[in-house]
Protein backbone atom coordinates (compact mmCIF):
# COMPACT_ATOMS: atom_id res chain seq x y z
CA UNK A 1 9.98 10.14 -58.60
CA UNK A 2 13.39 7.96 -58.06
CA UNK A 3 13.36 4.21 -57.38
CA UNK A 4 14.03 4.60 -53.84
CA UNK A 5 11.01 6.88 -53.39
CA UNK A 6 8.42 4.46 -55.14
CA UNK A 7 9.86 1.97 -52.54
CA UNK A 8 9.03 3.32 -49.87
CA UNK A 9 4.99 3.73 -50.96
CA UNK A 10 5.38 -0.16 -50.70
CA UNK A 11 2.56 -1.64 -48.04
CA UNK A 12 5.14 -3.57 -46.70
CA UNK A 13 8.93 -5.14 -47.74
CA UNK A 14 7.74 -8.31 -49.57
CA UNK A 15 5.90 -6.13 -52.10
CA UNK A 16 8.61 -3.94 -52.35
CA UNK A 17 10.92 -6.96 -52.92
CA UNK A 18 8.57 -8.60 -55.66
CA UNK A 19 8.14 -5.34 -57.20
CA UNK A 20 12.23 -4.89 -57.75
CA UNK A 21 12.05 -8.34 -59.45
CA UNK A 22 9.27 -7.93 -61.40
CA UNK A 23 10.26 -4.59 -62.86
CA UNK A 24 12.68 -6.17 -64.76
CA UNK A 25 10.72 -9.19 -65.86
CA UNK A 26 10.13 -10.00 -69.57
CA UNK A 27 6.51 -10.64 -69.09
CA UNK A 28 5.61 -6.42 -69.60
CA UNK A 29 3.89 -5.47 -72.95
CA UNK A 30 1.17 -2.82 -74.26
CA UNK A 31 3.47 -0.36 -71.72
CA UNK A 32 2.98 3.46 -72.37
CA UNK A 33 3.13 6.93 -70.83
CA UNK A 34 1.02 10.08 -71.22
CA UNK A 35 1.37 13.48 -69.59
CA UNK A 36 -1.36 11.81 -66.52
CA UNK A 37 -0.82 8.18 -66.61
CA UNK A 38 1.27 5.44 -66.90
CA UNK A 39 -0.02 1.68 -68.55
CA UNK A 40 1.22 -1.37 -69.43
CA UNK A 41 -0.03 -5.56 -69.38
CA UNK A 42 1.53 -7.88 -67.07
CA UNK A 43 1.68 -11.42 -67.44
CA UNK A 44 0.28 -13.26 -64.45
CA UNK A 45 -1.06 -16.93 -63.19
CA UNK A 46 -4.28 -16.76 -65.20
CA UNK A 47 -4.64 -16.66 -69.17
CA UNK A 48 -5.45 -12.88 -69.16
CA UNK A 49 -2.31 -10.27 -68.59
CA UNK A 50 -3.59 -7.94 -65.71
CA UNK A 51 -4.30 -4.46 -66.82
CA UNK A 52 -2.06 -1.61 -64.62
CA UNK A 53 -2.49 1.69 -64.82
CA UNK A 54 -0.82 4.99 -62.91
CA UNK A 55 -2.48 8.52 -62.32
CA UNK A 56 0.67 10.42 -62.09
CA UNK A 57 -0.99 13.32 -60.31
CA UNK A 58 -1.18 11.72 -57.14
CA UNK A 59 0.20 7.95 -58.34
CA UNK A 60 -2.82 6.30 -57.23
CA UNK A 61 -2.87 3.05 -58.82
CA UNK A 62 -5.10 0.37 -60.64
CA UNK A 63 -4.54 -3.26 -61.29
CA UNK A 64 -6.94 -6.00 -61.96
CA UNK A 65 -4.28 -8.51 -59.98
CA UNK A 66 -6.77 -10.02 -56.99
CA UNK A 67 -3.82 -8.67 -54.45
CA UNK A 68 -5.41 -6.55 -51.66
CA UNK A 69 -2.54 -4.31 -50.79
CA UNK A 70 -2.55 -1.18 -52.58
CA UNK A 71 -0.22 0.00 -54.49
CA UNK A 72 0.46 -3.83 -55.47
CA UNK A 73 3.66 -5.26 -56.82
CA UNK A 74 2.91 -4.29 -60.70
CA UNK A 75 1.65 -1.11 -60.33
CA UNK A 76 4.51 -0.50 -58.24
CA UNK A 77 6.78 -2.05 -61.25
CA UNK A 78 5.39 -0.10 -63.38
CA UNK A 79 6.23 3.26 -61.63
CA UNK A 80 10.42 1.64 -61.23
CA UNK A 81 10.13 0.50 -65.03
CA UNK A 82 9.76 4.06 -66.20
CA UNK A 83 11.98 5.88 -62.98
CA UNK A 84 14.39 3.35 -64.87
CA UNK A 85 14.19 4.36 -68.58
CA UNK A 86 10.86 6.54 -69.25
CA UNK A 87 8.01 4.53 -71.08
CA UNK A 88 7.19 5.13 -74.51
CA UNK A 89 4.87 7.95 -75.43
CA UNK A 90 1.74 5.90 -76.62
CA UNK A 91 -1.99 7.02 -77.01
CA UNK A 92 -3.49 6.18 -73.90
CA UNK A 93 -5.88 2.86 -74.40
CA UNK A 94 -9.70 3.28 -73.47
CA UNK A 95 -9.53 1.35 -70.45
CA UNK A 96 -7.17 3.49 -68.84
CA UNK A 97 -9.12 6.45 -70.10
CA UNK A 98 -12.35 5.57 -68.32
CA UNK A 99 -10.04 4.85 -65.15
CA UNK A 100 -9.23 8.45 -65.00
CA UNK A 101 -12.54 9.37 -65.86
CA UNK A 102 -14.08 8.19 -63.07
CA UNK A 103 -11.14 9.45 -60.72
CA UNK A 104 -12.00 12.96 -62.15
CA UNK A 105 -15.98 12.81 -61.82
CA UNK A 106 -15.24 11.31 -58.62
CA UNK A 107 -13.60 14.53 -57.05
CA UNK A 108 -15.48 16.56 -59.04
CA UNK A 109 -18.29 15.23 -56.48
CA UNK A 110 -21.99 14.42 -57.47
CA UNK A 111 -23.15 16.95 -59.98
CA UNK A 112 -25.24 19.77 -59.40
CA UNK A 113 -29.47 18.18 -58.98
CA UNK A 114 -31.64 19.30 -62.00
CA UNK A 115 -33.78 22.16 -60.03
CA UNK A 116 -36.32 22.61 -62.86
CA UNK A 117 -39.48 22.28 -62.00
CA UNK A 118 -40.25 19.10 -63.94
CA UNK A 119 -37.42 17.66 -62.17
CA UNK A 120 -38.36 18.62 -58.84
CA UNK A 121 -42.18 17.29 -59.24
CA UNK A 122 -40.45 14.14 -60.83
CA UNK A 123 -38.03 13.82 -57.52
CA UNK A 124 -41.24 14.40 -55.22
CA UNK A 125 -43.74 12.03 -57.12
CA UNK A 126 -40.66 9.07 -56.53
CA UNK A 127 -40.24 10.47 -52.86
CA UNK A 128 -43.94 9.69 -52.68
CA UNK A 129 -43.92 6.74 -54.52
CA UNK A 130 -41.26 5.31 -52.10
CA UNK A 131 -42.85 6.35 -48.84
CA UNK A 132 -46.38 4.62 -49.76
CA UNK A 133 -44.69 1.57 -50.81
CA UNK A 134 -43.34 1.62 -46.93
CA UNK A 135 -46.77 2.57 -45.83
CA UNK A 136 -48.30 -0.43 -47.06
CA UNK A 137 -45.38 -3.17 -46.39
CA UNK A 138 -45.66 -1.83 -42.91
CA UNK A 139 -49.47 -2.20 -42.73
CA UNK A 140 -48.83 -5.76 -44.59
CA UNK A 141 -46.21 -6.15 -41.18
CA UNK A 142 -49.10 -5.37 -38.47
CA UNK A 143 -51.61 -7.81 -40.08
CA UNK A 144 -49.18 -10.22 -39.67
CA UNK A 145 -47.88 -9.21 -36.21
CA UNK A 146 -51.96 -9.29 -35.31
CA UNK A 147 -52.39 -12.55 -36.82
CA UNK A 148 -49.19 -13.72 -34.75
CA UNK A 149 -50.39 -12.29 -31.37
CA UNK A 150 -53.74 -14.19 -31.74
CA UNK A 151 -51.91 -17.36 -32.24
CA UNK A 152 -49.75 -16.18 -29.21
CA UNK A 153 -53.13 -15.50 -27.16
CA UNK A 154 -54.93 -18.90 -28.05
CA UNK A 155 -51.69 -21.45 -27.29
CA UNK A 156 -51.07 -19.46 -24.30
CA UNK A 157 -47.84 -17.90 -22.47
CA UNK A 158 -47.04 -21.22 -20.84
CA UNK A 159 -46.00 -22.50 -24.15
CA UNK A 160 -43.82 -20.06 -25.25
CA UNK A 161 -40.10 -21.68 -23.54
CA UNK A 162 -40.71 -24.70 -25.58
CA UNK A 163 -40.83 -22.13 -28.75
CA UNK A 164 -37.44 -23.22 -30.76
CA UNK A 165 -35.28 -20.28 -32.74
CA UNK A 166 -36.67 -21.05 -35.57
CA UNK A 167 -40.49 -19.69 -34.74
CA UNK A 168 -39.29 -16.77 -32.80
CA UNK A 169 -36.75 -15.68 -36.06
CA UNK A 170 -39.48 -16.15 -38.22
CA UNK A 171 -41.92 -13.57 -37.25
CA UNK A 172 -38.45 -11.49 -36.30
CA UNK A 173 -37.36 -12.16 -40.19
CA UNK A 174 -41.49 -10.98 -41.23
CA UNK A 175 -41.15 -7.73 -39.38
CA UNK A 176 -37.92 -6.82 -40.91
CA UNK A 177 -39.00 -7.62 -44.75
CA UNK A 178 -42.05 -5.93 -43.95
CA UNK A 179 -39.74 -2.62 -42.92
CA UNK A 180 -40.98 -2.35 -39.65
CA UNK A 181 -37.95 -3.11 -37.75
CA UNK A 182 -39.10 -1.48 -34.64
CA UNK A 183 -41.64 -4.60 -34.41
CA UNK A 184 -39.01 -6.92 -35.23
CA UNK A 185 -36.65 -5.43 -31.92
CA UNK A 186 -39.98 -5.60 -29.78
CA UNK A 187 -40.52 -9.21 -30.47
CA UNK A 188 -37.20 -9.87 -30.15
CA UNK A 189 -37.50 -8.30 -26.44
CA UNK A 190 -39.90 -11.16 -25.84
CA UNK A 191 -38.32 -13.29 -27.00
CA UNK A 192 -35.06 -12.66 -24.76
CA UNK A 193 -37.70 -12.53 -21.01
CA UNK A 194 -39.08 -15.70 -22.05
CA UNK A 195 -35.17 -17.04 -22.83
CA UNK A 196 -33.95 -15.54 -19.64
CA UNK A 197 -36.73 -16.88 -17.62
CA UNK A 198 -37.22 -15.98 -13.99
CA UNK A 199 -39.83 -15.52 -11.47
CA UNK A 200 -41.31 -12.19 -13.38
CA UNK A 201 -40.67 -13.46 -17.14
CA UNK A 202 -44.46 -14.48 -17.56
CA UNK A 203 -45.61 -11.27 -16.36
CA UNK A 204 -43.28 -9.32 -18.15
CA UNK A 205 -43.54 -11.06 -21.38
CA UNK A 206 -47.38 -10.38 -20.90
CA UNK A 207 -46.75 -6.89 -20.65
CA UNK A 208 -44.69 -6.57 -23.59
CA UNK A 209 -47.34 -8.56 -25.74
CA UNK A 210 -49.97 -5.94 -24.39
CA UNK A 211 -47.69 -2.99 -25.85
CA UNK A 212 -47.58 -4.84 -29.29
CA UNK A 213 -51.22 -5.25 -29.29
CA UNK A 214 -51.90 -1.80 -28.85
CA UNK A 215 -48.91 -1.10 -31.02
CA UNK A 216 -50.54 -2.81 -33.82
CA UNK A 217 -54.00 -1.37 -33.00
CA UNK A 218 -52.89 2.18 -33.14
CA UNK A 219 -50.51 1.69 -36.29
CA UNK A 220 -52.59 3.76 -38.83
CA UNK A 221 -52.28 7.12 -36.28
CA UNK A 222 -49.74 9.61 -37.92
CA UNK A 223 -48.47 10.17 -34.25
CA UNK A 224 -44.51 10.33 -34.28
CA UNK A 225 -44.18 8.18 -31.23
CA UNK A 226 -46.06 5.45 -32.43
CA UNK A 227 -44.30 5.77 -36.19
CA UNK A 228 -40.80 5.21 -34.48
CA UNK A 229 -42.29 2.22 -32.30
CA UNK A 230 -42.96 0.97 -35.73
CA UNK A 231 -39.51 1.48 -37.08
CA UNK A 232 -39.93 4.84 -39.37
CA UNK A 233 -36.85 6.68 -38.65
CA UNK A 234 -36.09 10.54 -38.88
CA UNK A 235 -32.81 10.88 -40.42
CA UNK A 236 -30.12 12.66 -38.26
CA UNK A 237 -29.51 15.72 -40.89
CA UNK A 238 -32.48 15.99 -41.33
CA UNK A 239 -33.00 16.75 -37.41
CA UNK A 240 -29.62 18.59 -37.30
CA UNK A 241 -31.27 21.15 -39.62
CA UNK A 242 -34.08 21.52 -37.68
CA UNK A 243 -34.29 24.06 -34.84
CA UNK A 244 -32.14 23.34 -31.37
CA UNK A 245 -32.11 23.72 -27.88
CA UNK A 246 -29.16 25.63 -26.42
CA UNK A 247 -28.84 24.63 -22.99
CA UNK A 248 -26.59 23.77 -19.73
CA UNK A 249 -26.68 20.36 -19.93
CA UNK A 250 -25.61 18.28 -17.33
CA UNK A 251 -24.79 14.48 -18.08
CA UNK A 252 -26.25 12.32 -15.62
CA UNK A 253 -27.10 8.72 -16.79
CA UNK A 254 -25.22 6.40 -18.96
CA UNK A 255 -26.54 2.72 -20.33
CA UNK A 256 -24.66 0.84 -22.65
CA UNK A 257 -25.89 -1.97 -24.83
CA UNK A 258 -24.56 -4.90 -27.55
CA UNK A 259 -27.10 -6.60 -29.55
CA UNK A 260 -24.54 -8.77 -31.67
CA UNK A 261 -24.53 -6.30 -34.34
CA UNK A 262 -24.29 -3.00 -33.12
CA UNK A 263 -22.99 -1.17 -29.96
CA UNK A 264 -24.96 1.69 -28.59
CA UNK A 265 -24.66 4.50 -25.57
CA UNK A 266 -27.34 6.23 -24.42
CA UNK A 267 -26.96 9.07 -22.27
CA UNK A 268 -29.49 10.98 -20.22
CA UNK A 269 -28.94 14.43 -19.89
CA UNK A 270 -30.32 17.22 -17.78
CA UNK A 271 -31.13 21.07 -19.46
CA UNK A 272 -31.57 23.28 -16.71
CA UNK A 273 -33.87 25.46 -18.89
CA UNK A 274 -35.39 21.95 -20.93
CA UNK A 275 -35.26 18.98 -18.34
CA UNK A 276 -33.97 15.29 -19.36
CA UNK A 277 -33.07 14.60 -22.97
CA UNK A 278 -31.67 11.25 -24.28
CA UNK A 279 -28.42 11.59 -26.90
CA UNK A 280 -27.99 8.17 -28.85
CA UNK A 281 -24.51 7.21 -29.91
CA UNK A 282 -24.08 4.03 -32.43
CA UNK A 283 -20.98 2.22 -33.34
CA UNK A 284 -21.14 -0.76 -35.64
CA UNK A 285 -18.87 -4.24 -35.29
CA UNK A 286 -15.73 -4.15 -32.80
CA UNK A 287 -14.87 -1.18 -30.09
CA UNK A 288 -16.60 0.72 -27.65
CA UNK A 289 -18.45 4.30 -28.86
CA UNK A 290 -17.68 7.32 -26.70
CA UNK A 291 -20.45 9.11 -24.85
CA UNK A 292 -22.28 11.73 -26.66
CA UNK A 293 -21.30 13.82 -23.17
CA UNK A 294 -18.24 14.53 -21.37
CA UNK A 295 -19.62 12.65 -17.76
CA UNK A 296 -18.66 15.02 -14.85
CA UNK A 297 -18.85 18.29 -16.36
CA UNK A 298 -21.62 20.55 -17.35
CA UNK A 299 -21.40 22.07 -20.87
CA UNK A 300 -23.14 24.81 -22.95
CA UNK A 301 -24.28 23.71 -26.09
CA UNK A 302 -26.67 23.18 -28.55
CA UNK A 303 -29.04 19.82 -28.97
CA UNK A 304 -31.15 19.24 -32.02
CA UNK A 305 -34.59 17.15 -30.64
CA UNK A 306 -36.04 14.23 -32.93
CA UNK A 307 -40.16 14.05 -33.13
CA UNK A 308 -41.84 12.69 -30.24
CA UNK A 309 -42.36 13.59 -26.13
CA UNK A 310 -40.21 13.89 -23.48
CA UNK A 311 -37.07 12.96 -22.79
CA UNK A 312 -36.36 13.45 -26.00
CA UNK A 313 -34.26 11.49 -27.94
CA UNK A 314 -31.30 14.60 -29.27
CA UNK A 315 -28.89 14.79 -32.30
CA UNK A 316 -26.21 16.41 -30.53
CA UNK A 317 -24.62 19.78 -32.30
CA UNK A 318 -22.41 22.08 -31.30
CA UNK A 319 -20.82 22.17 -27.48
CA UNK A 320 -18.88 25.28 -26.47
CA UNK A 321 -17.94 25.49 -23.22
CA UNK A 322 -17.59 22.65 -20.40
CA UNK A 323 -17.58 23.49 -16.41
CA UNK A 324 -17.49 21.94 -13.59
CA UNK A 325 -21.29 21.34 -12.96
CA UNK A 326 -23.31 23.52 -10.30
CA UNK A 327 -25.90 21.39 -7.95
CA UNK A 328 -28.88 20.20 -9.82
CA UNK A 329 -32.14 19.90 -8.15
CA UNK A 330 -34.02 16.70 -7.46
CA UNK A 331 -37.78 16.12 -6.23
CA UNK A 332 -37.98 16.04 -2.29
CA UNK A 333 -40.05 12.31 -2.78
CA UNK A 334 -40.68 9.24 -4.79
CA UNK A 335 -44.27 9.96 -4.89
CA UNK A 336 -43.49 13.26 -6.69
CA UNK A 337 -40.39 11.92 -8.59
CA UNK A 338 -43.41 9.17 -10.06
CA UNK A 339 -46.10 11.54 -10.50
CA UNK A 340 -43.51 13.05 -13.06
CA UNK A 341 -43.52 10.53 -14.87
CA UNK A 342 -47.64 10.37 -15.89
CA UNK A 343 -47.81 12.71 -18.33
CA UNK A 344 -44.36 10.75 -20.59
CA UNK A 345 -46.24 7.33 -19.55
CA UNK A 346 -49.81 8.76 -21.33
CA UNK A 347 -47.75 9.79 -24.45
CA UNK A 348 -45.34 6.70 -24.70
CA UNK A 349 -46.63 3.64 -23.31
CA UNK A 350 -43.88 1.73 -24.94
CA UNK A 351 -41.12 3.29 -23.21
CA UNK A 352 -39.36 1.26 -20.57
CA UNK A 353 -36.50 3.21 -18.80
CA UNK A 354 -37.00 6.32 -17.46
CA UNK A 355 -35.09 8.89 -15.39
CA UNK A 356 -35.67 9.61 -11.88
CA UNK A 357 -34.24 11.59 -8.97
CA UNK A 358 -34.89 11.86 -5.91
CA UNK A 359 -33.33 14.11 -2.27
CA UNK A 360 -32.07 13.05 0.94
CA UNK A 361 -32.28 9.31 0.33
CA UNK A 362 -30.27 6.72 2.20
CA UNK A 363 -30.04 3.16 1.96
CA UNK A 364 -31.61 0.14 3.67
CA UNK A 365 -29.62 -2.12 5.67
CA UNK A 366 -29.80 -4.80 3.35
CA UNK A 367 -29.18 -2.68 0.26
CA UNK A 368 -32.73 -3.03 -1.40
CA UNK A 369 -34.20 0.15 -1.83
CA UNK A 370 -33.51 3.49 -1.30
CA UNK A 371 -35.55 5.48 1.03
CA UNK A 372 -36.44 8.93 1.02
CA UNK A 373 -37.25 11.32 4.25
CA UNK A 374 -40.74 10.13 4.17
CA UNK A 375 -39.97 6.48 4.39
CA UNK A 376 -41.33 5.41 1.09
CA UNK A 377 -38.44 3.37 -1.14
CA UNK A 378 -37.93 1.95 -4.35
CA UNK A 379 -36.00 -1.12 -4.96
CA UNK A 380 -32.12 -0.60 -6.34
CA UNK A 381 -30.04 -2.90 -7.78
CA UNK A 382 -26.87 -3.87 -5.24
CA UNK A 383 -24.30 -3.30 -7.77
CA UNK A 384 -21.09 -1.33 -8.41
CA UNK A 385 -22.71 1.82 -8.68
CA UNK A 386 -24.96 1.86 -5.08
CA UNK A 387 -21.26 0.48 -3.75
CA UNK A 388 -19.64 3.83 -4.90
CA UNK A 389 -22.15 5.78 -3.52
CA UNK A 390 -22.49 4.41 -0.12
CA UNK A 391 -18.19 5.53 -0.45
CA UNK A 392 -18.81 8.61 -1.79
CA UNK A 393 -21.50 9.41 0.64
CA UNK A 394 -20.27 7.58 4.01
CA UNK A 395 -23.64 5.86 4.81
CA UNK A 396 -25.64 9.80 4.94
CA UNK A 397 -28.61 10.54 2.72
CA UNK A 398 -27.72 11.73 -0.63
CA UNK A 399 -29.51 13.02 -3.55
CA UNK A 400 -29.50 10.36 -6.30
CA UNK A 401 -30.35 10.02 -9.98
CA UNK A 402 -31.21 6.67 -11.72
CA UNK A 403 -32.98 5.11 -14.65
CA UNK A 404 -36.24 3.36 -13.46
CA UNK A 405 -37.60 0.55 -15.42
CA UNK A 406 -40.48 0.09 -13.17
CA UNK A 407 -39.15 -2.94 -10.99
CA UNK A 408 -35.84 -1.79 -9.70
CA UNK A 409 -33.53 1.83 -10.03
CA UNK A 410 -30.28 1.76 -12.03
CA UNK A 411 -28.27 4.40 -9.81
CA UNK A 412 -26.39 6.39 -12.00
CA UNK A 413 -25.19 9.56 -9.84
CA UNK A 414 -25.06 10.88 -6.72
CA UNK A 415 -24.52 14.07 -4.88
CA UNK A 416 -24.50 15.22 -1.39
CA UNK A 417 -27.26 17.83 -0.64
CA UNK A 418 -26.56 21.25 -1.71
CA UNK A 419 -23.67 19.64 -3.94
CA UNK A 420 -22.85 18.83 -7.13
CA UNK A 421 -23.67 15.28 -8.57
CA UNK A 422 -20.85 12.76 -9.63
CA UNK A 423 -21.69 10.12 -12.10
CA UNK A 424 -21.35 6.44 -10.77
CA UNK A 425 -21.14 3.43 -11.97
């Protein structure tokens, strides 16, 4: 490779510049060549020479230098050194040899698991091993949380605003060491009603103290719904090689969330052969994570369900073929739109938001609830969402589908009867 050519793998013009310099610099020693590397020591700022190496079968690079840009100036001296006058043929020191050791086991990939049967009972016993160790700092967790509920009980809810960060993080900070992070993200939902305050925040914070109770008093039942209220996850592959659902799914529902750390999307999805599922899309630090689902299209695909009731929460697979979505059919009342809801309420007490439809509602003058043709309504929130479907709908009953949390309906799509629905919001 010519001089001009090494320049140009320079991260940027100042390290190309330095590099030009530096390739001629006196300060080069132990330099050397082999049929897959290049080598040499480079004097720098600090007592030790830095230590540069070159795998000339792809010239990635190694230095010890602190720089972060990659290839840095002396590696990329080295390479113009020998494009100048070849290096000396030397034999290649051990340091550079375990360099391109590693590189090599490193592509090779991880090597092929022991599958005798000694190995496999010795992989299982440690599998074991593991998962009792998390059984019992759990169970360590919820005599904790218990013992922290009581206290809650005898001081009484009037006295938890005056609670400083410092209490509420340190039960938080229990949960988590004890590996039951679902507990830790309940508490920490108490924590933010009595912070937001309000005229419900007593009530609801009550409520949510009565679902850790009986959390905590039903921790010991192998049921999945109350293991992933606990915090024991199901990892993805291993649901993506379980059996899935092929479906027309139809995305209705959308709700995104921040918690400081991560970004989430949850989407709420409607099979027309396996009702309402829930597909969960996580994106760590800065940007916003796309939906699981194309929103305004119906789509034939495949959905891999995680343990527990209805909607289930989906790993979403493959998705073949998106259409413009046919109607989709909605109970004819709120009564029967709730009574839906009885049998997912018995199973998962803990859950908070569900989805809900109803036909043929309109819209109270003062933009409160949403009647259906028998005159029974549920509250809505007046946002963006109800504005777009008062436009979309000119003031005339629609069909509508929200997310109910069991004060007030998110609206999240509407159609007009007999129609398709179009996401809002």
């Amino acid at each position: 490779m010519d001089a001009q050519a090494l320049l140009e793998q320079a991260p940027d013009g100042q390290v190309a510049s330095s590099a030009t310099r530096l390739a001629g610099s006196s300060g080069w020693q132990g330099t050397g060549r082999s049929d897959t590397a290049l080598w040499g020591l480079c004097k720098g700022s600090g007592k030790n020479p830095y230590q540069v190496c070159v795998d000339l079968g792809d010239r990635a690079t190694k230095c010890s230098c602190p720089s972060r840009k990659f290839p840095c100036k002396h590696a990329l001296a080295l390479q113009l050194r020998d494009a100048r006058e070849p290096l000396p043929v030397a034999e290649t020191p051990d340091w550079v040899t375990e360099w391109l050791t590693r590189r090599t086991r490193a592509a090779a990939g991880p090597a092929a698991p022991d599958d005798s049967a000694e190995a496999v009972a010795r992989r299982a016993k440690a599998k074991e091993k593991t998962a009792q160790a998390r059984e019992n700092a759990v169970r360590a967790g919820v005599a904790g949380l218990t013992d922290w509920l009581g206290d809650v009980a005898g001081a009484g809810l009037a006295g938890l605003p005056a609670r400083d960060a410092a209490w509420w993080h340190s039960i938080q900070a229990r949960m988590v060491d004890a590996q039951a992070k679902g507990l830790a993200s309940a508490v920490d939902e108490v924590r933010g009603i009595v912070a937001a305050g309000g005229p419900h925040w007593a009530h609801d914070a009550a409520d949510r103290l009565g679902g850790l109770h009986l959390l905590a008093r039903l921790s010991s039942s192998p049921d999945a719904v109350v293991r992933r209220r606990l915090g024991f996850a199901v990892a993805e592959e291993e649901v993506r090689a379980g059996p899935g659902w092929s479906d027309l799914w139809v995305p209705l529902l959308k709700l995104e969330s921040d918690d400081g750390l991560v970004r989430t999307v949850r989407q709420w999805a409607w099979g027309r052969s396996h009702g309402w599922v829930v597909a969960v899309r996580h994106l760590g630090g800065g940007g916003r994570p796309a939906p699981p689902f194309t929103h305004g299209v119906q789509v034939q695909g495949v959905v891999h369900p995680y343990p527990g009731v209805p909607p289930h929460r989906v790993a979403v697979g493959e998705l073949l073929v998106q259409q413009h979505p046919a109607p989709v059919p909605a109970p004819a009342t709120w009564r029967a739109a709730l009574a839906g809801l009885e049998e997912h309420l018995k199973a998962d007490p803990w859950q908070r938001l569900h989805p809900l439809a109803c036909a043929a509602v309109r819209v109270t003058e003062d933009n409160r609830h949403l009647v259906d043709h028998t005159g029974h309504g549920l509250p809505v929130r007046a946002d963006l969402a109800l504005d777009q479907a008062l436009a979309l709908t000119g003031g005339d009953p629609f069909d509508a589908w929200a997310l109910w949390n069991g004060r007030d309906l998110r609206v999240g799509a509407v159609a007009i009867p007999g129609e398709a629905p179009e996401v809002v919001g």
